[in-house]
Protein backbone atom coordinates (compact mmCIF):
# COMPACT_ATOMS: atom_id res chain seq x y z
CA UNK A 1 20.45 19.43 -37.31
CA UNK A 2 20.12 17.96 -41.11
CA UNK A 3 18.54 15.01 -39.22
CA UNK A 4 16.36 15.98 -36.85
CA UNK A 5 14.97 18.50 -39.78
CA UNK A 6 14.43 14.98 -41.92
CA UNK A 7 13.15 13.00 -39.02
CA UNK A 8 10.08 16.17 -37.92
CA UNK A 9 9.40 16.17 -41.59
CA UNK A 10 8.80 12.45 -41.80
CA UNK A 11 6.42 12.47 -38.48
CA UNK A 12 4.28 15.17 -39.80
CA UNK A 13 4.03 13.21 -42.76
CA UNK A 14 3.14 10.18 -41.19
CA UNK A 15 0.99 11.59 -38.42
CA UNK A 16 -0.88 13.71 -41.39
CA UNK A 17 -1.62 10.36 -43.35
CA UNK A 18 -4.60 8.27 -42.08
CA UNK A 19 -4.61 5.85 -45.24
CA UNK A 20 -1.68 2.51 -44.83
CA UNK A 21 1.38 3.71 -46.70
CA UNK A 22 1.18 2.85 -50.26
CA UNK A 23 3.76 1.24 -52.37
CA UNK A 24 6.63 3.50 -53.42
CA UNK A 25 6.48 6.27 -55.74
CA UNK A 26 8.21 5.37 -59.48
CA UNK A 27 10.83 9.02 -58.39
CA UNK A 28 13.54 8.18 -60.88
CA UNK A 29 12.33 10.89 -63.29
CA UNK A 30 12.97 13.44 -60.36
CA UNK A 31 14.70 16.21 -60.77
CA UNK A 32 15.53 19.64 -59.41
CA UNK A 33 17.74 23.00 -59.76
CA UNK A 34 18.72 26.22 -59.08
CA UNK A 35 17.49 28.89 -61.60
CA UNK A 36 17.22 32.67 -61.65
CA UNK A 37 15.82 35.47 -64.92
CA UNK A 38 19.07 35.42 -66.78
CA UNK A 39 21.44 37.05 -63.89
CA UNK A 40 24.91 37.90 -65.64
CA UNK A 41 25.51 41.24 -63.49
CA UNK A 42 23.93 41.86 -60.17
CA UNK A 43 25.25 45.09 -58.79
CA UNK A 44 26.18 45.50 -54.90
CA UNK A 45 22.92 46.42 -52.81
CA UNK A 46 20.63 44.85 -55.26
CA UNK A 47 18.67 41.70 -54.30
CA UNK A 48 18.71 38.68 -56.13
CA UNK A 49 16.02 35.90 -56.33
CA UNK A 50 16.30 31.83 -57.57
CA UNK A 51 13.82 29.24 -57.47
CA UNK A 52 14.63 25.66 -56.46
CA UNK A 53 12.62 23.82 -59.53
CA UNK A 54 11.41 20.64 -59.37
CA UNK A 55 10.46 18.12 -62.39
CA UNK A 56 8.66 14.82 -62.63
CA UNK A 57 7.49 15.05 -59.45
CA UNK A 58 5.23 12.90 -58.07
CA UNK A 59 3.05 13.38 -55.41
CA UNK A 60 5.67 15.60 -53.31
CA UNK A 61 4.94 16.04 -50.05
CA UNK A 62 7.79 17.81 -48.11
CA UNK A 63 11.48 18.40 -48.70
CA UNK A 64 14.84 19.87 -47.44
CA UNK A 65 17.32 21.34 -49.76
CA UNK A 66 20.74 22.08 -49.46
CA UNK A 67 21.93 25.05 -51.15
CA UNK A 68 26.04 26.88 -51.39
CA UNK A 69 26.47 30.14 -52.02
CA UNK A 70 29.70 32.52 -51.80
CA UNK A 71 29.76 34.55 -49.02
CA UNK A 72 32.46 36.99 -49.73
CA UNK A 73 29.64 38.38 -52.00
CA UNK A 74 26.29 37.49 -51.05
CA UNK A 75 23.98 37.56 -47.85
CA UNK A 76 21.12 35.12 -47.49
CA UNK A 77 18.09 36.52 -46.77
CA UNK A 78 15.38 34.72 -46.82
CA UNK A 79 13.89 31.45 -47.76
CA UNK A 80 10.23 30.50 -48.54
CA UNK A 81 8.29 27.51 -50.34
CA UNK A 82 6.32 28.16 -53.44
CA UNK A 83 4.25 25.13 -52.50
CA UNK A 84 0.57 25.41 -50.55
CA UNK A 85 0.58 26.70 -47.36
CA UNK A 86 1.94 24.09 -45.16
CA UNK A 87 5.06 24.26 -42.13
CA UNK A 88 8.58 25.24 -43.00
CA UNK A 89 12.11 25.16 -40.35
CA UNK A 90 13.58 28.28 -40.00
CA UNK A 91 16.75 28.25 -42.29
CA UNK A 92 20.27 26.86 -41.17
CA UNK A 93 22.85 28.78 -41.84
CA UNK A 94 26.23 28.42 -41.61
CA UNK A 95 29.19 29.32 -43.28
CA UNK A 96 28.11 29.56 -46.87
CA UNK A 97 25.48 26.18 -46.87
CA UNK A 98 22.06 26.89 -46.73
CA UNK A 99 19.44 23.98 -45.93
CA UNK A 100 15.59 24.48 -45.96
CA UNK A 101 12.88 22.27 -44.66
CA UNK A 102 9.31 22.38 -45.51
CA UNK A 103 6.18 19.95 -45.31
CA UNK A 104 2.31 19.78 -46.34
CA UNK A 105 0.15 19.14 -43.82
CA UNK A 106 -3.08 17.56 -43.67
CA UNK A 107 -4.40 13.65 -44.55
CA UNK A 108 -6.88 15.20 -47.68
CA UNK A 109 -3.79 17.93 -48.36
CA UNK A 110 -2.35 16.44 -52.41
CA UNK A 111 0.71 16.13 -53.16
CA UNK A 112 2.84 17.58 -55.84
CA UNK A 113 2.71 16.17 -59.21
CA UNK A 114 4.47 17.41 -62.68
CA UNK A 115 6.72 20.46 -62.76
CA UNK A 116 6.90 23.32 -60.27
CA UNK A 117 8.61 25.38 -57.70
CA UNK A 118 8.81 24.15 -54.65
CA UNK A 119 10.96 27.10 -52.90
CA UNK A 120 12.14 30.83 -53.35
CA UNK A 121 15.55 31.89 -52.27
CA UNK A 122 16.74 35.49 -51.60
CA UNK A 123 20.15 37.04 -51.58
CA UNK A 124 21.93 40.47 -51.09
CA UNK A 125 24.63 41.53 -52.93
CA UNK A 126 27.22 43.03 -50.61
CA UNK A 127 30.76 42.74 -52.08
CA UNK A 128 32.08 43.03 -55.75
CA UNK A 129 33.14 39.92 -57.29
CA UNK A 130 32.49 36.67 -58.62
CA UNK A 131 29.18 35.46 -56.93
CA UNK A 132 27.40 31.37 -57.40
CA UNK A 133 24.42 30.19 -55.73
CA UNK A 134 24.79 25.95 -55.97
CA UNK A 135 21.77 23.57 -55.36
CA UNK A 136 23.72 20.59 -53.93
CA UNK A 137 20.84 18.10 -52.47
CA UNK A 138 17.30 17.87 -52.45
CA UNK A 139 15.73 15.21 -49.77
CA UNK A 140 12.03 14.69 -51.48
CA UNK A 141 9.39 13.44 -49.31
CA UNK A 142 5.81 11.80 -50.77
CA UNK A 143 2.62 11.80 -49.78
CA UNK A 144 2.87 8.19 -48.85
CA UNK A 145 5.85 8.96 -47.27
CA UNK A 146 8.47 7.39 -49.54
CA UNK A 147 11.35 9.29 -49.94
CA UNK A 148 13.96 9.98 -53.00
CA UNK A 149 17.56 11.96 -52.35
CA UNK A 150 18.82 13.74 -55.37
CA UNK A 151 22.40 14.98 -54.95
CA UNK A 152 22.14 18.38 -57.09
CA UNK A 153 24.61 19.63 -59.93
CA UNK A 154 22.46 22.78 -60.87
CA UNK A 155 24.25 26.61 -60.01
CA UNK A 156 24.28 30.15 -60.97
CA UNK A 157 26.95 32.38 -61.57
CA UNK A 158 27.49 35.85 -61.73
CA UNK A 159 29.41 38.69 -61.37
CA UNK A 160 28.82 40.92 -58.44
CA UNK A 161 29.48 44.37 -59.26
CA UNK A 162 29.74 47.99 -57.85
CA UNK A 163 26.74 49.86 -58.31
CA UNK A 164 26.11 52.06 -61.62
CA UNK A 165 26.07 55.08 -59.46
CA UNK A 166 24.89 55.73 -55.58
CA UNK A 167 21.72 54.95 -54.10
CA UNK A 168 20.02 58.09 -53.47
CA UNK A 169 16.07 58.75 -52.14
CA UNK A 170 14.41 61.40 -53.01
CA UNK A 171 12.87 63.06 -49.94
CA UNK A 172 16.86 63.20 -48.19
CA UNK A 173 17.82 66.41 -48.82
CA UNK A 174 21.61 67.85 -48.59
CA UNK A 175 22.07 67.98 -44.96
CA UNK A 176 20.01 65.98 -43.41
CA UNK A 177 20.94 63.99 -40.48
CA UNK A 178 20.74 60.29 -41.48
CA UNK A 179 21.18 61.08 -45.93
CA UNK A 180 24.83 58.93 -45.60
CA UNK A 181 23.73 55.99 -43.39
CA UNK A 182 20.43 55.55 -44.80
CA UNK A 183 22.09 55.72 -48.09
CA UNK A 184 24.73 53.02 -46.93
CA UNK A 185 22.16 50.97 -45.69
CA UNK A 186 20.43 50.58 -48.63
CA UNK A 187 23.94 49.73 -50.55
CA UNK A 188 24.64 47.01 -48.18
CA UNK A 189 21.26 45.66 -48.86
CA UNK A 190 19.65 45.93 -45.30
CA UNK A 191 16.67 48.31 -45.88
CA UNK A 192 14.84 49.18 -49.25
CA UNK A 193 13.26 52.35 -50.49
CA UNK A 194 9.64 52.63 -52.07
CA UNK A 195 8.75 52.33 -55.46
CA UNK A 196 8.58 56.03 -55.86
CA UNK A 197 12.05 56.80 -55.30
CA UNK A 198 11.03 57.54 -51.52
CA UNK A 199 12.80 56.60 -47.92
CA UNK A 200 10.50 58.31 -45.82
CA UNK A 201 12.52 58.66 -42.89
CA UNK A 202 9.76 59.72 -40.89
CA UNK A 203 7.43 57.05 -40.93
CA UNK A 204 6.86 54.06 -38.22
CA UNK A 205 8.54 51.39 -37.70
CA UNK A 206 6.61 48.05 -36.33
CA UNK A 207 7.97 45.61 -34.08
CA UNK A 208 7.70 42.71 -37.06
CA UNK A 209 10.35 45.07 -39.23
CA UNK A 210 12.31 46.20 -36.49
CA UNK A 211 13.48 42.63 -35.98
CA UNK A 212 13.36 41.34 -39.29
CA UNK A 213 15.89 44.52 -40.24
CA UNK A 214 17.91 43.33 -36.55
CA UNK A 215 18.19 39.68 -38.07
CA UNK A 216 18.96 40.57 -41.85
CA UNK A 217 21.36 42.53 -40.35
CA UNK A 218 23.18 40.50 -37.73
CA UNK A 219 22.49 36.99 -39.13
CA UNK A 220 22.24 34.82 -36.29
CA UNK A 221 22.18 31.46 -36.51
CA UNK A 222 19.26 29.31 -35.61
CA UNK A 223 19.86 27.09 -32.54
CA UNK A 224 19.01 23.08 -32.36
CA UNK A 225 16.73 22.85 -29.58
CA UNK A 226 14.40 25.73 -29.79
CA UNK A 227 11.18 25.27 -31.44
CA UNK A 228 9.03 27.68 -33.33
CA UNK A 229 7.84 31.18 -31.87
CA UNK A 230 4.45 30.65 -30.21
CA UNK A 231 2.47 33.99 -29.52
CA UNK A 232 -1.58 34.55 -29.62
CA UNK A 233 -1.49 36.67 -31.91
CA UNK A 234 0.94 34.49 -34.32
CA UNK A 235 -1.19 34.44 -37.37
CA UNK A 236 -1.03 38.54 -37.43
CA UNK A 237 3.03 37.93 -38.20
CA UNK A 238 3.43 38.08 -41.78
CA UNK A 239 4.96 35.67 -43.70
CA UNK A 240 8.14 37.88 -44.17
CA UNK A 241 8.51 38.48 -40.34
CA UNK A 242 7.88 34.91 -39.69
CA UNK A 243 11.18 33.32 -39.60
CA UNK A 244 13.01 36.40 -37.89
CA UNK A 245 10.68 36.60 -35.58
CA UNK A 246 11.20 33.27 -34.44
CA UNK A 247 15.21 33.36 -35.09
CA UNK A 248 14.56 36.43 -32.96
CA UNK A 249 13.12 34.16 -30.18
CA UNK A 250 15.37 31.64 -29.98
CA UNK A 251 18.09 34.47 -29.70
CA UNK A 252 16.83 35.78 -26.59
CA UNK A 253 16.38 39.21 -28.67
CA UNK A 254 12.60 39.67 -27.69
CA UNK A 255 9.78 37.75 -25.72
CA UNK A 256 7.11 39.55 -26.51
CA UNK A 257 4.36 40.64 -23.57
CA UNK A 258 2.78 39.13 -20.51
CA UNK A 259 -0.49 38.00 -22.58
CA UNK A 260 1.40 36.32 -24.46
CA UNK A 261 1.22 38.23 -27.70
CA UNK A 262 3.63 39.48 -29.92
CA UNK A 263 1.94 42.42 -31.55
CA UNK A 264 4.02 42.62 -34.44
CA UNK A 265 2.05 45.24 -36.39
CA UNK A 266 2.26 48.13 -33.70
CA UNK A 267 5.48 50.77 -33.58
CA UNK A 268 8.21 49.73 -31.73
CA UNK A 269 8.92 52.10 -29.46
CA UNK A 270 12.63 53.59 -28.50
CA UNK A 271 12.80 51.48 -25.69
CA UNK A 272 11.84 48.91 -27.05
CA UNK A 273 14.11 49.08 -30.03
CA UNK A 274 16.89 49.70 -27.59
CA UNK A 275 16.53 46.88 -25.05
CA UNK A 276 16.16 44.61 -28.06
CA UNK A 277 19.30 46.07 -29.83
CA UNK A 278 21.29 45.74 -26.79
CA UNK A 279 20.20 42.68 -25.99
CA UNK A 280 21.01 41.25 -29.68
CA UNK A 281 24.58 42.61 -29.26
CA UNK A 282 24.53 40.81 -25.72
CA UNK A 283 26.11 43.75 -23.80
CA UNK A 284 26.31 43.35 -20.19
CA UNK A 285 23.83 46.39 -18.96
CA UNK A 286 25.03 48.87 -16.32
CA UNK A 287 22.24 50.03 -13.43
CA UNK A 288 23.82 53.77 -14.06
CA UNK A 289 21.47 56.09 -14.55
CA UNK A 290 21.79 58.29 -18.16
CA UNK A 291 20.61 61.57 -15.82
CA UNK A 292 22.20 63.73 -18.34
CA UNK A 293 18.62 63.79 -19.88
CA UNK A 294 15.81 65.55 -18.64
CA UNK A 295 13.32 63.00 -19.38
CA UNK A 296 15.15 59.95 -17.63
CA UNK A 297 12.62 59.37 -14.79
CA UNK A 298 10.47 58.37 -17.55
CA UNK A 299 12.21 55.64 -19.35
CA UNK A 300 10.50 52.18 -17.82
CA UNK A 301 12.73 50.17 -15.50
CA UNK A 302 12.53 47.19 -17.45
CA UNK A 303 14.76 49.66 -20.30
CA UNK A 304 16.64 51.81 -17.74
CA UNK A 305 19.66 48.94 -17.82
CA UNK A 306 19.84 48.67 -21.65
CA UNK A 307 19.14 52.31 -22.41
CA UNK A 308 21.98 53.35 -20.14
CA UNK A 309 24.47 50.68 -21.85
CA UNK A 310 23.35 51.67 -25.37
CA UNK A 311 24.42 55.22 -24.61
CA UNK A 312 27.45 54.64 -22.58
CA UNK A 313 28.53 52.26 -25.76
CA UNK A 314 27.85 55.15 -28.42
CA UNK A 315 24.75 53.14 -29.62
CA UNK A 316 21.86 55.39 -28.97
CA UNK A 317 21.20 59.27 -28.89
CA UNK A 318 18.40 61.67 -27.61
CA UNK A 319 16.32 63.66 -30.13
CA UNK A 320 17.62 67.24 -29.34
CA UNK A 321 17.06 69.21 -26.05
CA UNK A 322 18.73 66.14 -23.81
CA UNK A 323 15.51 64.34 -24.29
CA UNK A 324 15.19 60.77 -24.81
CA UNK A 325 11.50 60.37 -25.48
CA UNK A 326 11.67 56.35 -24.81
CA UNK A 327 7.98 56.15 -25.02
CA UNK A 328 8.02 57.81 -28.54
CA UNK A 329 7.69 55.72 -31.92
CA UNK A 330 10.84 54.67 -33.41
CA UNK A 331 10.99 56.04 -37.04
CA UNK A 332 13.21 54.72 -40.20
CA UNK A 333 15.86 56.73 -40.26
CA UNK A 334 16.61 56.06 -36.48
CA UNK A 335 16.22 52.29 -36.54
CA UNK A 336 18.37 52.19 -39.64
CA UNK A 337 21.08 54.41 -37.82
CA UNK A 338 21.14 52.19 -35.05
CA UNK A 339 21.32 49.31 -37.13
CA UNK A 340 24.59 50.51 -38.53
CA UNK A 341 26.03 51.30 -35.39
CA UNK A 342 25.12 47.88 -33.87
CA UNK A 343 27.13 46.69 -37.30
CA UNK A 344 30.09 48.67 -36.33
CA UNK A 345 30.15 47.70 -32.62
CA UNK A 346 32.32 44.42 -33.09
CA UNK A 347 29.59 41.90 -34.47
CA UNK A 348 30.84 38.75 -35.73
């Protein structure tokens, strides 16, 4: 995969440059690593960020980095370049290596000169312990397509630690429903409360953070042969939804609808969040019908197959009164329970 990554950066670069290929850049004062704000102590269900630096550069281009990290205490969770806009690969993972593509694109487009960041890292704390994040390789591409390999000694270590006391939101009262798996959610890193202290549970999910909490949760691994996502309405996706959304696509998870759009920004309904779910978990659907609820003859057919699955497997409930709603808006505290469960259902 390392290759083919290398060889789609090099054609963009070369199809992007209309001027003959100038003599190679002087590289040798190149260099790059892994740095964070002073981490000593991260604490489980906290979120940590490094920056892949880069210094001496000269007239950078594109690049793909290589990057360790422990797993027995962190979770990758995203990637993203700190470089202009430009196109990136969806991350590889796979078993504790990380690598990350991403290239400029345009003939009048500069390249990168001096010092800078060229990419942001993110990673979740899940287990206590002794936690490192090692930059091993950087592959730097130039604007006149040149390219320099620096084999990377730069890492940060820390220690991974229990947190100083539970994660609690204020508007989850004694009692209520979802208070425990919300709670252990948020300590295993897979959803975040607001600034204000907040969950609210009762707000809207879209479709763009239904799958990106689907994917941070699961992990799946990005295949060889699929391509990038391509819906009409792609440039609504935000730039935090982007690569789930694709890793999403390439799972089989969704497909968006017959027009061809995505429409990340509207609620996901419970169907929807259901059929996705079960298809993520690949469960083999049963045509049974879940007639125990009243409202069954209104679940879409396209959903009847996964709904039926999701509740024969312990997955999905009704709302009270032995009524699904499946047409209703999926809120927070019901994606997030359902995210758990899927976690608990015998995912690698």
């Amino acid at each position: 995969m390392t290759s083919r990554i290398s060889r789609f950066i090099a054609i963009i670069i070369l199809l992007s440059v209309l001027l003959p290929p100038v003599a190679k850049a002087d590289a040798d004062r190149e260099t790059f690593v892994v740095r964070a704000d002073d981490i000593v102590v991260a604490a489980v269900g906290e979120e940590v960020t490094v920056e892949v630096y880069g210094q001496g550069m000269q007239d950078l281009f594109g690049y793909e980095i290589n990057v360790d990290y422990s797993t027995a205490t962190l979770r990758f969770v995203s990637a993203a370049s700190a470089l202009d806009a430009g196109f990136a690969v969806s991350p590889i993972v796979k078993d504790g290596s990380l690598t990350y593509a991403y290239t400029k694109i345009g003939a009048t487009t500069p390249g990168t000169t001096g010092s800078a960041n060229i990419a942001i890292l993110k990673f979740a704390v899940i287990h206590e312990g002794e936690a490192f994040i090692a930059l091993k390789r950087v592959k730097a591409v130039h604007k006149n397509s040149s390219s320099l390999e620096f084999k990377g000694d730069s890492s940060i270590q820390f220690k991974a630690a229990a947190p100083a006391e539970p994660l609690h939101f204020s508007d989850l009262p004694e009692g209520y429903w979802a208070k425990s798996g919300i709670e252990k959610a948020a300590s295993l890193g897979l959803v975040n409360g607001y600034p204000d202290g907040t969950f609210r549970p009762y707000r809207n999910v879209t479709r763009a953070e239904f799958v990106t909490m689907l994917v941070r949760a699961l992990e799946p691994k990005a295949t060889q042969e699929a391509g990038a996502a391509v819906f009409v309405d792609a440039d609504d996706i935000g730039n935090w939804a982007r690569v789930p959304v694709e890793l999403a696509v390439q799972q089989g998870w969704v497909h968006g609808f017959e027009d061809g759009s995505f429409r990340p920004n509207r609620p996901i309904t419970r169907a929807e969040m259901v059929t996705i779910a079960v298809r993520a978990l690949k469960l083999p659907t049963t045509q049974q019908e879940a007639s125990q609820f009243k409202d069954w003859n209104e679940v879409p057919v396209w959903a009847q197959g996964a709904i039926s699955t999701a509740v024969e497997a312990g997955l999905f409930n009704g709302r009270g009164g032995n009524m699904l709603y499946p047409g209703a808006y999926t809120n927070r505290a019901e994606s997030t329970i359902l995210i758990l469960r899927l976690l608990g259902a015998g995912v690698e």
